[in-house]
C-alpha atoms as a PDB file:
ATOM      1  CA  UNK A   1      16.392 -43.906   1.908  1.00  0.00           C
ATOM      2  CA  UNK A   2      14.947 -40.668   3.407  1.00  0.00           C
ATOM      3  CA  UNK A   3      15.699 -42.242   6.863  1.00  0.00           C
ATOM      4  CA  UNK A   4      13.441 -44.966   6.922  1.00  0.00           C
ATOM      5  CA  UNK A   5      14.354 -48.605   7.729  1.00  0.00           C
ATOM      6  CA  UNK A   6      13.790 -51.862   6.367  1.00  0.00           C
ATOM      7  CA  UNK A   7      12.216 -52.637   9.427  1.00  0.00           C
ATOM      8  CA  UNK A   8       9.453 -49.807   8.819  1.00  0.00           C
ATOM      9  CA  UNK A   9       9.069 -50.321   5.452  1.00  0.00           C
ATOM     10  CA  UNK A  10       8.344 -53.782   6.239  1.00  0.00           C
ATOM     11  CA  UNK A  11       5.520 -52.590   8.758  1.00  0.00           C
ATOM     12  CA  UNK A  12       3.948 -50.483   6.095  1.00  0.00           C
ATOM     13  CA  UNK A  13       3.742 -53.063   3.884  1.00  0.00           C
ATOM     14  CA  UNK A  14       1.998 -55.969   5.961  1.00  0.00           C
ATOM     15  CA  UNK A  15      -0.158 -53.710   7.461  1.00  0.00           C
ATOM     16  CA  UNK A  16      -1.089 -50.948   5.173  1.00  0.00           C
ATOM     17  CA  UNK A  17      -0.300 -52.996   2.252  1.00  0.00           C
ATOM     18  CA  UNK A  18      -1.927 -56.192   3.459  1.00  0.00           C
ATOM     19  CA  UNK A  19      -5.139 -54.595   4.601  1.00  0.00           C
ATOM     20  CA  UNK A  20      -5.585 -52.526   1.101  1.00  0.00           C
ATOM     21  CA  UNK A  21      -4.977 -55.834  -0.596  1.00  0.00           C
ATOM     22  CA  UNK A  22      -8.057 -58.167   1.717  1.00  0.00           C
ATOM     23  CA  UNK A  23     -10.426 -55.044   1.167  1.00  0.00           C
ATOM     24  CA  UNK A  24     -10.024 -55.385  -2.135  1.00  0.00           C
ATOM     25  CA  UNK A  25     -10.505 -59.285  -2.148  1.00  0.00           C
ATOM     26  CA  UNK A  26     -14.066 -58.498  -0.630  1.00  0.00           C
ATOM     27  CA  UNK A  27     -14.539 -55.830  -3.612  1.00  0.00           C
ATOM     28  CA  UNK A  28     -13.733 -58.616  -5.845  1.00  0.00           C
ATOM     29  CA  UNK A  29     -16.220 -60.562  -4.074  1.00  0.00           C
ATOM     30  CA  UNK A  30     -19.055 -58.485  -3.827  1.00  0.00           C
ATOM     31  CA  UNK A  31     -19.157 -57.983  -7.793  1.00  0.00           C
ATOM     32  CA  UNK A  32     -18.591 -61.649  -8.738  1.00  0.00           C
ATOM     33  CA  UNK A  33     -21.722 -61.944  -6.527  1.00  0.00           C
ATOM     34  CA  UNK A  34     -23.680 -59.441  -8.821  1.00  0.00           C
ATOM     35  CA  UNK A  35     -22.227 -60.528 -11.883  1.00  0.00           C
ATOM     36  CA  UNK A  36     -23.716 -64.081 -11.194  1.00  0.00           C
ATOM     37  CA  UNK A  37     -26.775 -62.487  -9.749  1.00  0.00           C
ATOM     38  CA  UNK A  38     -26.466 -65.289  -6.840  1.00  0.00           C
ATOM     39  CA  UNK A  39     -28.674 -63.645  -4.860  1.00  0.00           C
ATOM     40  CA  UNK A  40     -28.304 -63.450  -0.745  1.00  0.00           C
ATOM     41  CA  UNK A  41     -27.369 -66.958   0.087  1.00  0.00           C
ATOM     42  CA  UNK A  42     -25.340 -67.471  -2.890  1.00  0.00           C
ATOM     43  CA  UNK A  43     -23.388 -64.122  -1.907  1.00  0.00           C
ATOM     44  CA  UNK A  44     -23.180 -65.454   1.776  1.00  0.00           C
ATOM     45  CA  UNK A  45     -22.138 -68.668   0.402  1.00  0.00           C
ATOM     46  CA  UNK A  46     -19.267 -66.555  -1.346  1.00  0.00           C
ATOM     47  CA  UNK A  47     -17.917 -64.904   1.460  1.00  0.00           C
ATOM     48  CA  UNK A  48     -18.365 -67.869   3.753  1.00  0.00           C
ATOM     49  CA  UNK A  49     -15.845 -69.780   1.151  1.00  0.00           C
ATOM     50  CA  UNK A  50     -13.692 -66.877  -0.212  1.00  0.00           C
ATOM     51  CA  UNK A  51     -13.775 -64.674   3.310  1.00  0.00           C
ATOM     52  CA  UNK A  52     -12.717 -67.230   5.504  1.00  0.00           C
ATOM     53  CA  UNK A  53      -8.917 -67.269   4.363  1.00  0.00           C
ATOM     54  CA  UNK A  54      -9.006 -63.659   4.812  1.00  0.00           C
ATOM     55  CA  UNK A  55     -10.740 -63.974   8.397  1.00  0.00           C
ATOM     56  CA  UNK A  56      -8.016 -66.468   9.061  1.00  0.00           C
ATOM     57  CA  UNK A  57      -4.890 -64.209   8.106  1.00  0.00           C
ATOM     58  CA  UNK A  58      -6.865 -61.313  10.480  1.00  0.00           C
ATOM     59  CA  UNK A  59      -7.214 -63.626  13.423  1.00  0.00           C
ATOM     60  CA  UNK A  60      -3.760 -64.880  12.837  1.00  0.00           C
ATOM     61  CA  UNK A  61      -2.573 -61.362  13.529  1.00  0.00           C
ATOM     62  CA  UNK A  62      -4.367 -60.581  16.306  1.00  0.00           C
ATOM     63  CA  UNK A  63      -3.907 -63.835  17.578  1.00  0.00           C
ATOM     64  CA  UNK A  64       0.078 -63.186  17.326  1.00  0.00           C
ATOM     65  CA  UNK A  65      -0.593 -59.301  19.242  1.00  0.00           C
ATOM     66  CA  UNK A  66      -2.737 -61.563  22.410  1.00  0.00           C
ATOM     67  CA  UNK A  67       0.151 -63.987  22.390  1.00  0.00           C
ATOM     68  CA  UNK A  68       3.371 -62.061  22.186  1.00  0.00           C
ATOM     69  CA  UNK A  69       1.771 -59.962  25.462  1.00  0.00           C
ATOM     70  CA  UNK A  70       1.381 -63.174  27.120  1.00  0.00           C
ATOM     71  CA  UNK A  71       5.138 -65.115  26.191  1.00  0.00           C
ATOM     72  CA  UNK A  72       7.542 -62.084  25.845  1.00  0.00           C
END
């Protein structure tokens, strides 16, 4: 396919793909917070609950970058 691997499509995809995909979790966010007109704690109180999973996957990556330096 045009010369591009599996492998590189595969890239594109978690990272490009992934990353398009969180910032629009936190767009999704933001207006269920105006929506429900929570106000500033009740929007910090939604990301604190729905932002940590996608603080998690982030940290998992980098996490995985610090750590495959360190064992490989």
């Amino acid at each position: 396919m045009n010369g591009i691997t599996e492998e590189q499509v595969a890239w594109f995809g978690m990272t490009v793909g992934v990353t398009a995909f969180m910032l629009y979790m936190v767009f999704i966010i933001i207006q269920l917070a105006r929506e429900s007109k929570a106000g500033k704690f009740g929007t910090f109180v939604l990301f604190l609950g729905l932002g940590v999973g996608l603080l998690g996957f982030a940290a998992k990556g980098i996490i995985k970058m610090f750590m495959s330096g360190i064992v490989e």
